[in-house]
C-alpha atoms as a PDB file:
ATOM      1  CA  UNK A   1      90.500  85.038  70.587  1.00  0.00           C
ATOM      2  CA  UNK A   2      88.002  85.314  73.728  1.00  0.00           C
ATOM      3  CA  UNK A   3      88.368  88.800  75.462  1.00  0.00           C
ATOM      4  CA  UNK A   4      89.552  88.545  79.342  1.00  0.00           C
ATOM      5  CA  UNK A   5      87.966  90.646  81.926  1.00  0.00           C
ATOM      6  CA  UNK A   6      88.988  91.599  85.147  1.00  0.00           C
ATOM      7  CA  UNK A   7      87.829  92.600  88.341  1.00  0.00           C
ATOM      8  CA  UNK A   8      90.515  95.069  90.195  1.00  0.00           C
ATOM      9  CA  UNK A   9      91.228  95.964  94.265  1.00  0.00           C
ATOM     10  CA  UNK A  10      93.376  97.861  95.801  1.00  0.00           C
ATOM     11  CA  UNK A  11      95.204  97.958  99.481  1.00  0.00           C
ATOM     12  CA  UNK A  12      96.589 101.124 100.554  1.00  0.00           C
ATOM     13  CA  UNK A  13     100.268 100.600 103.007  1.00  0.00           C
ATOM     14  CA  UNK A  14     101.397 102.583 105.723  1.00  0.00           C
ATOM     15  CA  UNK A  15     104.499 104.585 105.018  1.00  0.00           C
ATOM     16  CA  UNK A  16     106.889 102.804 107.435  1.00  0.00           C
ATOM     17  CA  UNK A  17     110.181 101.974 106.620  1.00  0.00           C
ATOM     18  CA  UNK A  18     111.108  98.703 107.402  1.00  0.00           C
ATOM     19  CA  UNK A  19     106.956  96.964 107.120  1.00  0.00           C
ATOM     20  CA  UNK A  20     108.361  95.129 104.013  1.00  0.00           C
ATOM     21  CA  UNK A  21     107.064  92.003 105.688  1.00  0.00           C
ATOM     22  CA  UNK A  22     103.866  93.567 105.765  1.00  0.00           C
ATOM     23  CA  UNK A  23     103.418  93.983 102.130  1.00  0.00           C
ATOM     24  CA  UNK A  24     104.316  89.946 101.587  1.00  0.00           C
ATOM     25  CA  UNK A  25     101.401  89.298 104.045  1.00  0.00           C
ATOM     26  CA  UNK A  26      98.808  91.455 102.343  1.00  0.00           C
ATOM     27  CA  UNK A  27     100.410  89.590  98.512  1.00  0.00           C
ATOM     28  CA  UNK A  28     100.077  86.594 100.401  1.00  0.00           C
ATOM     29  CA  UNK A  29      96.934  86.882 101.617  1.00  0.00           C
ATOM     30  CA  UNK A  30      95.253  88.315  98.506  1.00  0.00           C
ATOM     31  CA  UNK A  31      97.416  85.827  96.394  1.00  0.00           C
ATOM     32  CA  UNK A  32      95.380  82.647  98.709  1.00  0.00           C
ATOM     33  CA  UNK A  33      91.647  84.119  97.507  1.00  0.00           C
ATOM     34  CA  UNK A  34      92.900  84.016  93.777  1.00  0.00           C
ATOM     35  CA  UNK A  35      94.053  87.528  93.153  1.00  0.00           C
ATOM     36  CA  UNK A  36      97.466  88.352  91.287  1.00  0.00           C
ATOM     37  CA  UNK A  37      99.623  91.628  92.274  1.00  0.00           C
ATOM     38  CA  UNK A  38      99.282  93.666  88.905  1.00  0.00           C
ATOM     39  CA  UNK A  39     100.700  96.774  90.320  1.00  0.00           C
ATOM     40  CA  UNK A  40     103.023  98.963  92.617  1.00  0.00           C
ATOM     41  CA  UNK A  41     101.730 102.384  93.741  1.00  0.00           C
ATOM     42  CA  UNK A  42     104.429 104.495  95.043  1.00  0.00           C
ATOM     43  CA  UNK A  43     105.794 107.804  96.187  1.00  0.00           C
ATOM     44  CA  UNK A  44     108.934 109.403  96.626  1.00  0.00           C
ATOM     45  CA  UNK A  45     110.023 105.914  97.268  1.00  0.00           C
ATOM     46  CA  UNK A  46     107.877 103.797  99.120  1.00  0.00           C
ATOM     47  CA  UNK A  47     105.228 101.921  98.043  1.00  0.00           C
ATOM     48  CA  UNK A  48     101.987 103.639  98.873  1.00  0.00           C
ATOM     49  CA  UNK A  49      99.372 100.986  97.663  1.00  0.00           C
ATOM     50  CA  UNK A  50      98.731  97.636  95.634  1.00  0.00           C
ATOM     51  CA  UNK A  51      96.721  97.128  92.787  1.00  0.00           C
ATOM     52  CA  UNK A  52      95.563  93.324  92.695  1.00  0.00           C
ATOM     53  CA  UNK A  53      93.552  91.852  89.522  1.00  0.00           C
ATOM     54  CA  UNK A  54      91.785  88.461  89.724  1.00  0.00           C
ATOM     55  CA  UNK A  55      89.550  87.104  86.104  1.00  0.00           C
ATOM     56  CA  UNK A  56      85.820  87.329  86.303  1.00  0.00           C
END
């Protein structure tokens, strides 16, 4: 079985309740140049930051 590498980037979020539209955008936007959400960052909470992952 071939190994799979990845290249990883991140987007910090602003701490603002109610900016879950925000967050789509940034999925969205990332998800259009070929890059999958592979992780939530959070705190107390709210989501602090996304950890995206797209194949080299």
């Amino acid at each position: 079985m071939a190994e799979q590498k990845y290249v990883y980037t991140t987007h910090a979020t602003e701490a603002r309740s109610g900016k879950i539209s925000n967050i789509e955008s940034v999925i969205n936007e990332h998800a259009s140049e070929g890059w999958r959400l592979a992780e939530t960052l959070s705190r107390e909470g709210t989501t602090i930051g996304l950890v995206f992952e797209r194949e080299l």
